[in-house]
C-alpha atoms as a PDB file:
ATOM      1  CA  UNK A   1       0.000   0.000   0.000  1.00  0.00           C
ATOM      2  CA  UNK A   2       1.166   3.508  -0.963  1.00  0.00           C
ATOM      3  CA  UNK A   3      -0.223   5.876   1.984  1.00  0.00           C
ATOM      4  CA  UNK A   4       0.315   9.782   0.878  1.00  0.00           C
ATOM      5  CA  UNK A   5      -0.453  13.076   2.263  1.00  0.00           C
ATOM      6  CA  UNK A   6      -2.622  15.843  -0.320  1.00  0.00           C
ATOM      7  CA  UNK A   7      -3.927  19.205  -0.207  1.00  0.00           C
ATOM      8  CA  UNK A   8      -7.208  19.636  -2.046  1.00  0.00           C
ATOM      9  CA  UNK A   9      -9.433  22.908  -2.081  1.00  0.00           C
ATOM     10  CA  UNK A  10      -7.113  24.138   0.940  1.00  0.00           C
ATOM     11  CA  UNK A  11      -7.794  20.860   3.266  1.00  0.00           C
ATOM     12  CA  UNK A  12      -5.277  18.481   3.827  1.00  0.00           C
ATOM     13  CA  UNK A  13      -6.320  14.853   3.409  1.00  0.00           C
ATOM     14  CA  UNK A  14      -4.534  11.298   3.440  1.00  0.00           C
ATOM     15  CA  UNK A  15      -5.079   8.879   0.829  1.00  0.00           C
ATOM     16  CA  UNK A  16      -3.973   5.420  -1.228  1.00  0.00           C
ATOM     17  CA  UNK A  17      -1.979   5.979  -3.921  1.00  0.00           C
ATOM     18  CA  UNK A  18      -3.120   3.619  -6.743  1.00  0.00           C
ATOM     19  CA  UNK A  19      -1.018   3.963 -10.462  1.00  0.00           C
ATOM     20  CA  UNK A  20      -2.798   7.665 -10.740  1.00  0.00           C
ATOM     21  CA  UNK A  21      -5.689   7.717  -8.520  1.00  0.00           C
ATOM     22  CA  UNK A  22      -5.657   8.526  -4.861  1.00  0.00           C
ATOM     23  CA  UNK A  23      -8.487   6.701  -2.939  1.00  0.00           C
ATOM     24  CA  UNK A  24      -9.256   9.190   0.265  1.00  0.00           C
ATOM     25  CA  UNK A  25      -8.781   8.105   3.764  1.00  0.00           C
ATOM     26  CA  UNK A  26     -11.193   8.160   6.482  1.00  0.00           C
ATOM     27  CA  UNK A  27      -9.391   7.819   9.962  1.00  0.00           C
ATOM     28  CA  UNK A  28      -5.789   8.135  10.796  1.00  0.00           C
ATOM     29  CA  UNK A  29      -3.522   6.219   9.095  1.00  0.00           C
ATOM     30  CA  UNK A  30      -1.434   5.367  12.200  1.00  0.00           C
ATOM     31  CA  UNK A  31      -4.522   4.382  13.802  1.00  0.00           C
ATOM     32  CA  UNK A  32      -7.597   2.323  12.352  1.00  0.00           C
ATOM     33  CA  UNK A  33      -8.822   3.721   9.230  1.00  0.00           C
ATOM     34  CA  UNK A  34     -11.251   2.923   6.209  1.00  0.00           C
ATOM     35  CA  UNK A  35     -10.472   3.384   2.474  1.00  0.00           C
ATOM     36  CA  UNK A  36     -13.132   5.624   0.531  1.00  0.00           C
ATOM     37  CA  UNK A  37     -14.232   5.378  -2.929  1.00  0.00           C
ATOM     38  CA  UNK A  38     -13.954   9.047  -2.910  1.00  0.00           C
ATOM     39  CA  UNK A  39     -11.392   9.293  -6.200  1.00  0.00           C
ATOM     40  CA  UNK A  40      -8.683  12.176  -7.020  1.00  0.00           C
ATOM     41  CA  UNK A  41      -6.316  12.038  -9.590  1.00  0.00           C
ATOM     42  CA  UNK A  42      -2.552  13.383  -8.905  1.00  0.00           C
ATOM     43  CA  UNK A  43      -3.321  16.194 -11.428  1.00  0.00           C
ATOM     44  CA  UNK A  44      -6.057  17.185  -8.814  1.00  0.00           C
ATOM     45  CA  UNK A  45      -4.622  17.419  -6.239  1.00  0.00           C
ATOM     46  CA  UNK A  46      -1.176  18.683  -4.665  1.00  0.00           C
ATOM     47  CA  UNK A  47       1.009  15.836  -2.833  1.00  0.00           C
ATOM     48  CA  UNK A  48       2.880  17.170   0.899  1.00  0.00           C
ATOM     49  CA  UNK A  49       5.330  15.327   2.617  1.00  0.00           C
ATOM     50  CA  UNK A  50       3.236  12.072   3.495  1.00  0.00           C
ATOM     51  CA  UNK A  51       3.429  12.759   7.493  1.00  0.00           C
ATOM     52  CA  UNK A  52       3.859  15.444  10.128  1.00  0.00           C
ATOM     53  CA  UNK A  53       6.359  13.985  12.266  1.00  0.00           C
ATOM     54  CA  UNK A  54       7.235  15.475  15.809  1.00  0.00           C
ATOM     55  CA  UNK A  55      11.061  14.927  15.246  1.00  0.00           C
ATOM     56  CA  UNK A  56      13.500  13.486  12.623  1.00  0.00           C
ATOM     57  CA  UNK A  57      16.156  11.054  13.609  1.00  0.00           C
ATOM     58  CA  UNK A  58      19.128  10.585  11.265  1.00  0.00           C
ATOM     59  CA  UNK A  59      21.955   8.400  11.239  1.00  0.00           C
ATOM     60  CA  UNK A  60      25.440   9.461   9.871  1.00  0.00           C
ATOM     61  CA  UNK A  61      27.782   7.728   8.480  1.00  0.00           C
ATOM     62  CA  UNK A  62      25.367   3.889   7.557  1.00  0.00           C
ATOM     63  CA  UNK A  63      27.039   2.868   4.571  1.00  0.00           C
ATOM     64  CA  UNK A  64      30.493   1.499   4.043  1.00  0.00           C
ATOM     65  CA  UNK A  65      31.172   3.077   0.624  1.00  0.00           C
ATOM     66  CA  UNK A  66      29.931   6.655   2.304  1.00  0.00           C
ATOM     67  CA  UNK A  67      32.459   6.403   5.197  1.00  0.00           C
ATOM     68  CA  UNK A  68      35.248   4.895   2.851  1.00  0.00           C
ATOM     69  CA  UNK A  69      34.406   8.164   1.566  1.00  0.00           C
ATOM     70  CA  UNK A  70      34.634  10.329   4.200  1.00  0.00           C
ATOM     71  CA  UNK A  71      37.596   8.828   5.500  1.00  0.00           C
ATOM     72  CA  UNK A  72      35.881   7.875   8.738  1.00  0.00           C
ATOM     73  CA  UNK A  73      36.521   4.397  10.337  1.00  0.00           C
ATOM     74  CA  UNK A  74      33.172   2.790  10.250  1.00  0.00           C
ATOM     75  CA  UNK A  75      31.201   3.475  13.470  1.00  0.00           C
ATOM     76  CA  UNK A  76      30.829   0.735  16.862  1.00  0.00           C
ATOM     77  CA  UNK A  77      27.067   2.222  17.262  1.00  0.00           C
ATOM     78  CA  UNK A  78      24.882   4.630  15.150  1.00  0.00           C
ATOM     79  CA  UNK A  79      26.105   8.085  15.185  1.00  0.00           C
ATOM     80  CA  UNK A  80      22.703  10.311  15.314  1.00  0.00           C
ATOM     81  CA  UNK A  81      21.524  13.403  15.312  1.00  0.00           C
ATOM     82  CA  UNK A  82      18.161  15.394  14.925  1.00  0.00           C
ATOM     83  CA  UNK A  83      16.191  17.490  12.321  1.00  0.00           C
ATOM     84  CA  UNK A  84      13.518  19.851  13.388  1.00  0.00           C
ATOM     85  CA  UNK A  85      10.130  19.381  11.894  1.00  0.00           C
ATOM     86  CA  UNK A  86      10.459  22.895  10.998  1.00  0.00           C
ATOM     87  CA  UNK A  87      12.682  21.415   7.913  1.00  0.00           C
ATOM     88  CA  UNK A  88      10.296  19.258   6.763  1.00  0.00           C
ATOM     89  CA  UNK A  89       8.918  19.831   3.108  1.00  0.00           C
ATOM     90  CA  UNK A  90       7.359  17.718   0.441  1.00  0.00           C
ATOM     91  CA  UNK A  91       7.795  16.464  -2.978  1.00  0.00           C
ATOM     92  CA  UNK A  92       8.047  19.318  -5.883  1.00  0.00           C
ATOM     93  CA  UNK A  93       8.734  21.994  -3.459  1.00  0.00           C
ATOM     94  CA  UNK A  94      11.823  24.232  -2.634  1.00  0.00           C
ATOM     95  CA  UNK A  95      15.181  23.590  -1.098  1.00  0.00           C
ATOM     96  CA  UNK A  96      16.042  27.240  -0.158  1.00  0.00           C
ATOM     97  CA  UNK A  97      19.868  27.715  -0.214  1.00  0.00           C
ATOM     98  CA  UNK A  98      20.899  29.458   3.079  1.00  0.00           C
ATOM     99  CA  UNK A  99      22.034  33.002   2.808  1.00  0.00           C
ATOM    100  CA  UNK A 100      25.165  32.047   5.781  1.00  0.00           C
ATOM    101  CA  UNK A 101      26.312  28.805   3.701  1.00  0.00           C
ATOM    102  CA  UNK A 102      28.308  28.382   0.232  1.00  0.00           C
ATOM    103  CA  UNK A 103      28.142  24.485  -0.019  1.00  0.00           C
ATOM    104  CA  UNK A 104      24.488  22.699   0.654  1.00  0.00           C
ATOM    105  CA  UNK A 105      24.995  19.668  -0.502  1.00  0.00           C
ATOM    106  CA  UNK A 106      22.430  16.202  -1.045  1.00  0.00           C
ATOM    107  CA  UNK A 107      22.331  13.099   1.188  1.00  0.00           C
ATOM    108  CA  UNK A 108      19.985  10.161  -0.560  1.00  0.00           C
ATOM    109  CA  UNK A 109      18.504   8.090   2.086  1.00  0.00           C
ATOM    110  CA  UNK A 110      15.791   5.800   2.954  1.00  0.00           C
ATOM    111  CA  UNK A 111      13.436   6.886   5.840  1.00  0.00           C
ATOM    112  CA  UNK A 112      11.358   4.958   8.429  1.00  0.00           C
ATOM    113  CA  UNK A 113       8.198   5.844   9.404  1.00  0.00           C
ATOM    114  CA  UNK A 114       7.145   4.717  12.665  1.00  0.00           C
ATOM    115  CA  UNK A 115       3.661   3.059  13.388  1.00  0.00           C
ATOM    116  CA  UNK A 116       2.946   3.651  17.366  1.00  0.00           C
ATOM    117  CA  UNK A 117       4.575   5.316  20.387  1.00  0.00           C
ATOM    118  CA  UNK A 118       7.312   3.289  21.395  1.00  0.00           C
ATOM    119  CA  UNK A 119      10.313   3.304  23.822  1.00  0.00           C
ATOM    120  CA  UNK A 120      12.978   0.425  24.473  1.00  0.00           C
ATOM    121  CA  UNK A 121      11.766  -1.949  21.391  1.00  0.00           C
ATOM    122  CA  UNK A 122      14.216  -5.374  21.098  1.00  0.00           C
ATOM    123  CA  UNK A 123      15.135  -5.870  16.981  1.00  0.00           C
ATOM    124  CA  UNK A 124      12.926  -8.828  16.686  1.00  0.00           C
ATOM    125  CA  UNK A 125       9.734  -6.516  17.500  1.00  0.00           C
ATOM    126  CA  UNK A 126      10.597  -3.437  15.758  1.00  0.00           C
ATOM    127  CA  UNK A 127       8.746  -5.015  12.507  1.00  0.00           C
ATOM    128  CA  UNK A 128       5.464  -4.320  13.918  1.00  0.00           C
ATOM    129  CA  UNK A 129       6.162  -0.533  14.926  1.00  0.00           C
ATOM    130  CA  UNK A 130       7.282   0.314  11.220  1.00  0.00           C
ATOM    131  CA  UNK A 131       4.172   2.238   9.221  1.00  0.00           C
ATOM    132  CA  UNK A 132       6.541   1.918   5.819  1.00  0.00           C
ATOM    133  CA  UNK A 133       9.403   3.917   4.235  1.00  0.00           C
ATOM    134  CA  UNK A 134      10.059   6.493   1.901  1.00  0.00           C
ATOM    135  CA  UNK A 135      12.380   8.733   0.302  1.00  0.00           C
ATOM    136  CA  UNK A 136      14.534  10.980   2.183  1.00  0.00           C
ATOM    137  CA  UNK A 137      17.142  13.685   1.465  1.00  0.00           C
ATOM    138  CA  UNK A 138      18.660  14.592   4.413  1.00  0.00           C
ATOM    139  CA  UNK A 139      19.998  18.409   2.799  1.00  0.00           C
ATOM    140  CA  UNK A 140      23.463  19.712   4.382  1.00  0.00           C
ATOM    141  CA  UNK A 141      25.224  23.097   4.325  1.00  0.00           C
ATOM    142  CA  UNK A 142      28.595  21.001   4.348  1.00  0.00           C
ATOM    143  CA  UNK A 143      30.100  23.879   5.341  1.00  0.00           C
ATOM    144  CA  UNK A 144      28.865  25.002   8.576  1.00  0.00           C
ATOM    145  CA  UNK A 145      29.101  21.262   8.969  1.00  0.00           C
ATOM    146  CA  UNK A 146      33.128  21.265   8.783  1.00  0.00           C
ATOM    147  CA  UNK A 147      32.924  24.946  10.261  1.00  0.00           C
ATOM    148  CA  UNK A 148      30.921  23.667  13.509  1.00  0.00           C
ATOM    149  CA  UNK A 149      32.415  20.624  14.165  1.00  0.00           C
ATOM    150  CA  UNK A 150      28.987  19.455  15.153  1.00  0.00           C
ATOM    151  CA  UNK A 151      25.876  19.054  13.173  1.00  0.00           C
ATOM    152  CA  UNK A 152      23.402  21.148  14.129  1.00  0.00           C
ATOM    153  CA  UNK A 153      23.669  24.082  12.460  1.00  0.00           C
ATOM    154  CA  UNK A 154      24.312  22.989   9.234  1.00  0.00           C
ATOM    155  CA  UNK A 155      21.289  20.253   8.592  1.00  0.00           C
ATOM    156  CA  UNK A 156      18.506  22.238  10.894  1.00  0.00           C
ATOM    157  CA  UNK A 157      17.695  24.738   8.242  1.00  0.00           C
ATOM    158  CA  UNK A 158      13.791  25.005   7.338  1.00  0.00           C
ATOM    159  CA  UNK A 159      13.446  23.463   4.285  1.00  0.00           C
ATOM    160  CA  UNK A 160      16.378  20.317   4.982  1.00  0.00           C
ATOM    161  CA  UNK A 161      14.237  17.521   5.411  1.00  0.00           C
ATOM    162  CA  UNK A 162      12.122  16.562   2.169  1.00  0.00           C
ATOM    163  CA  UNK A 163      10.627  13.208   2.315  1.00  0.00           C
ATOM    164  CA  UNK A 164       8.425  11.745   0.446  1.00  0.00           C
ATOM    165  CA  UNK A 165       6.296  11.201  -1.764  1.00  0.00           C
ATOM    166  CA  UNK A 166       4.464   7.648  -0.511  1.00  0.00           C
ATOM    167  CA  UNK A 167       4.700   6.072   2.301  1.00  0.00           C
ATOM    168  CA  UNK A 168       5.007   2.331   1.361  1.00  0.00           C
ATOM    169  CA  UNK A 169       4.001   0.124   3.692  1.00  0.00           C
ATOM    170  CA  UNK A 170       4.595  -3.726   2.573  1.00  0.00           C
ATOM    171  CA  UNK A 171       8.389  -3.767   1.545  1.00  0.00           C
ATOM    172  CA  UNK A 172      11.269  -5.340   2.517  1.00  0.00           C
ATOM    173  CA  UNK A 173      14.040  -2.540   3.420  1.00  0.00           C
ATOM    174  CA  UNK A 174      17.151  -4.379   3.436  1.00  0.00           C
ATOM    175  CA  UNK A 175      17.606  -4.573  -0.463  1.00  0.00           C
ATOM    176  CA  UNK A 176      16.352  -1.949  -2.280  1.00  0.00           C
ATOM    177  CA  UNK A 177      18.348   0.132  -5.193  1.00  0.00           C
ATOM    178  CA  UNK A 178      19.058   4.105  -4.301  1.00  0.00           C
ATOM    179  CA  UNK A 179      20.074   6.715  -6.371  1.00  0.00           C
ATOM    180  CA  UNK A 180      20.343  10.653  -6.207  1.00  0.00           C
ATOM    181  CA  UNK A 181      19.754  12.379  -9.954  1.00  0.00           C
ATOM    182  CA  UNK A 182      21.301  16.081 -10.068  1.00  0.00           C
ATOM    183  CA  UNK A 183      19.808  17.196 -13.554  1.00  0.00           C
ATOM    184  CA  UNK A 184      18.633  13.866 -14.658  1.00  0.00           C
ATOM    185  CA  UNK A 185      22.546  12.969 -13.689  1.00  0.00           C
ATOM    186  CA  UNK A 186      23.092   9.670 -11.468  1.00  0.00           C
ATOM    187  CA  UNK A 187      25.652  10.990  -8.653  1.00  0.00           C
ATOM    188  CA  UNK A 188      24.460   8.436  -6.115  1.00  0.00           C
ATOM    189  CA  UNK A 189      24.038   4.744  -6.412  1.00  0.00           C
ATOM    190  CA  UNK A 190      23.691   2.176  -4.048  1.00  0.00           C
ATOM    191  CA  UNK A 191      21.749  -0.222  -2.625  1.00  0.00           C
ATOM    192  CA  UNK A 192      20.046  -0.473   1.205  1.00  0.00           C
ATOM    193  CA  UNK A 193      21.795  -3.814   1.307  1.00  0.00           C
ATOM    194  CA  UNK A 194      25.261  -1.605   1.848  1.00  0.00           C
ATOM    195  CA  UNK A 195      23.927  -0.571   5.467  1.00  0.00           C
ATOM    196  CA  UNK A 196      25.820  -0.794   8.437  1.00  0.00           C
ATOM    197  CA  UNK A 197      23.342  -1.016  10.627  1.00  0.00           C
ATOM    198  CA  UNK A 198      19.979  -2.496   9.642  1.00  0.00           C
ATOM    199  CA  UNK A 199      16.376  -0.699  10.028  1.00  0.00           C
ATOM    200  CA  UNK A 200      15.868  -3.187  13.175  1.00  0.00           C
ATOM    201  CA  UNK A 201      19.086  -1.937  14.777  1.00  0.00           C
ATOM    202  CA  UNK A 202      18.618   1.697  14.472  1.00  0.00           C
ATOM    203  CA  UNK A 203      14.706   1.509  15.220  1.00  0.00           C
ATOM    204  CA  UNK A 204      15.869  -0.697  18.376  1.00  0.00           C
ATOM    205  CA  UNK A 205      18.942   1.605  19.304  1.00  0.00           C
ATOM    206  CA  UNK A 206      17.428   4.864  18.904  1.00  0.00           C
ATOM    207  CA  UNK A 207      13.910   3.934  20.655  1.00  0.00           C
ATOM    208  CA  UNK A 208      16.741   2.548  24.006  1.00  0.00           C
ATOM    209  CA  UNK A 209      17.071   6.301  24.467  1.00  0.00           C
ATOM    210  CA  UNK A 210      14.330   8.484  23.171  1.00  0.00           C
ATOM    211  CA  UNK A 211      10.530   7.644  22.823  1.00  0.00           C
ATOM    212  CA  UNK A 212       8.979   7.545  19.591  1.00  0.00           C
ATOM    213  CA  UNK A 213       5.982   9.107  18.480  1.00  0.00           C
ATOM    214  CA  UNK A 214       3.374   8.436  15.328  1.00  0.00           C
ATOM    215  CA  UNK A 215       5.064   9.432  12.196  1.00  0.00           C
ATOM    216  CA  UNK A 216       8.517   9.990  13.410  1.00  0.00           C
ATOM    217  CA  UNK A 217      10.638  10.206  10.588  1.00  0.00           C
ATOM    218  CA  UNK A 218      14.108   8.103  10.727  1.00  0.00           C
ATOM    219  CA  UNK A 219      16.708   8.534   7.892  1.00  0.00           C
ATOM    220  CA  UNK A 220      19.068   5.549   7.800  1.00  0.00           C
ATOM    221  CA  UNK A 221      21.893   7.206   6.202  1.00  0.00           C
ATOM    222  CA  UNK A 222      23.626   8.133   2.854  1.00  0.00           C
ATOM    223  CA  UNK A 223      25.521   5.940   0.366  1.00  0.00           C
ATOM    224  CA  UNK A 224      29.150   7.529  -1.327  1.00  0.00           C
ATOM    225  CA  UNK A 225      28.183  10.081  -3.887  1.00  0.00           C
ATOM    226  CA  UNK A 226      27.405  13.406  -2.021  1.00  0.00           C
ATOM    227  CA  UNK A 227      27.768  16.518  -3.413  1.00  0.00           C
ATOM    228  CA  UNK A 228      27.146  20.085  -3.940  1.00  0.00           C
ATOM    229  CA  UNK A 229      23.890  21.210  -5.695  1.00  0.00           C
ATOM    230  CA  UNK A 230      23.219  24.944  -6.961  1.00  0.00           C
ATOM    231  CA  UNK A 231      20.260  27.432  -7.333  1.00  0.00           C
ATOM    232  CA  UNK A 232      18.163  26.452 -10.065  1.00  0.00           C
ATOM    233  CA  UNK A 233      19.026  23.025  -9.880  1.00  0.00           C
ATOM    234  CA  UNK A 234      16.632  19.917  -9.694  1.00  0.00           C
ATOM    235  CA  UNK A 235      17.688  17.205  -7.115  1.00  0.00           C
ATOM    236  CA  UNK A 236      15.811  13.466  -7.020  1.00  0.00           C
ATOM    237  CA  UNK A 237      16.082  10.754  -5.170  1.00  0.00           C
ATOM    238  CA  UNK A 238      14.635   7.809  -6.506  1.00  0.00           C
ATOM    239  CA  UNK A 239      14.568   4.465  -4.281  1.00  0.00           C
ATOM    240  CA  UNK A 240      13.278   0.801  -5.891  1.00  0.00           C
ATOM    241  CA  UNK A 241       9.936  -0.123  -4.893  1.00  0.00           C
ATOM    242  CA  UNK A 242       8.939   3.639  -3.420  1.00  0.00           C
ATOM    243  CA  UNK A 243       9.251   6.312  -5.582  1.00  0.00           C
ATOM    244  CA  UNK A 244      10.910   9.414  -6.599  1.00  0.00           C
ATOM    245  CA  UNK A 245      11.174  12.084  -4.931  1.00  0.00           C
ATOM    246  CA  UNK A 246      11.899  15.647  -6.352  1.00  0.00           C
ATOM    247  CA  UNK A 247      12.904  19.053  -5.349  1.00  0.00           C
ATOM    248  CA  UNK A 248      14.038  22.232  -6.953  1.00  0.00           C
ATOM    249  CA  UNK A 249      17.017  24.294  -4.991  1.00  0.00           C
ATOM    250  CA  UNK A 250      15.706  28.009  -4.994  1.00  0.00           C
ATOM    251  CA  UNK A 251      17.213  31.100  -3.928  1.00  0.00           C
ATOM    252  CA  UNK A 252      16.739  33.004  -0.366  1.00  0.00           C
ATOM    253  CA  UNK A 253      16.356  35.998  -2.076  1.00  0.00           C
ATOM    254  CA  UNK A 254      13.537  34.450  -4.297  1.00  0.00           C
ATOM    255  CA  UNK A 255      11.382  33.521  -1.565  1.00  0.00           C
ATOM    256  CA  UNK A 256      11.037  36.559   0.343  1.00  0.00           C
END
């Protein structure tokens, strides 16, 4: 099932996502819901990031190519850190480049989203606490990043966390083929199956020391391949069996 998240006539609804049709939701979809046969086609309607979560947990450095990369030895536990859900955008809309940064760069990842309200989950359970996965692109002003020393700053800005566009529900996340397309151009591809740590490990590890709420968003980390993008560029990333997911880097200036 393909779960997404549209705007129609100003209302925001959730619906099933079938080839071009979007079936309407009635009920939550992290809760007990019923599936309309109240129809919209995409052209209808306007597609937002496919949840509203109440923090986004990343992990750096997940694949082995990505910290061969970065010349970092690869990691004993997940290194994390946090988004603010004041990043979050959705599919087709704008990645504003930072007026205090001069490198934002792209991270390709695959997201989690989670089901329920959990804390202290064992691997074996985490299955059942998993609503799907989507596409992630976990935005950084490289930068500030290298500037800081931490990572705060440089991935916090509003606009740094698009996800989307479906949330698939019924996959298996441990082999799936991901890319990132600059311009139509491949400059990241991988597959999930080059993880470090699996979805059950991070879901496991991260709910040991924060709780979990509906719709929390966790990114499981980029593959080799990042890189700068520019204003007026067009930056998608595409994972097997979910979708693509596309932005458009815009100016400050043009914004305000």
């Amino acid at each position: 099932m393909k779960l997404v998240r549209f705007q129609k006539d100003g209302k925001i609804s959730y619906g099933v996502l079938e080839e071009n049709n979007i079936k309407v939701i009635n009920g939550d979809i992290f809760d007990k819901f019923t599936v309309t046969d109240n129809v919209y086609t995409l052209n209808e309607v306007t597609l937002k990031a496919p949840c509203n979560p109440s923090k986004i947990v990343c992990v750096g450095l997940n694949y082995r190519d990505h910290a061969e990369e970065m010349k970092d030895k690869i990691p004993e536990e997940p290194v994390l850190f946090i988004k603010p859900s004041t990043a979050v955008i959705g599919p087709k809309e704008s990645i504003i480049y930072p007026k205090m940064s001069n490198q934002v760069d792209y991270e390709a990842e695959l997201a989690v989203i989670i089901k329920d309200k959990i804390k202290d989950i064992e691997e074996d359970h985490v299955k059942e606490h998993i609503l799907g996965y989507t596409c992630f692109n976990d935005v950084t002003a490289r930068d500030l990043q290298k500037k800081d020393g931490q990572w705060t700053r440089a991935k916090s800005f509003d606009t740094f966390a698009p996800f989307g566009p479906t949330i698939v529900t019924d996959i298996d996340p441990s082999n799936l083929n991901i890319q990132l397309l600059l311009n139509d151009q491949i400059k990241q591809n991988s597959n999930t199956n080059q993880l470090i740590f699996s979805v059950e490990k991070l879901v496991s590890f991260i709910s040991k020391i924060m709780t979990l709420n509906p719709g929390d968003v966790i990114a499981t980390g980029t593959p080799s391949g990042v890189g700068p993008m520019n204003v007026g560029d067009k930056v998608a990333v595409t994972i097997e069996k979910i979708g693509i997911l596309e932005n458009y880097v815009r100016n400050y200036a043009s914004m305000h």
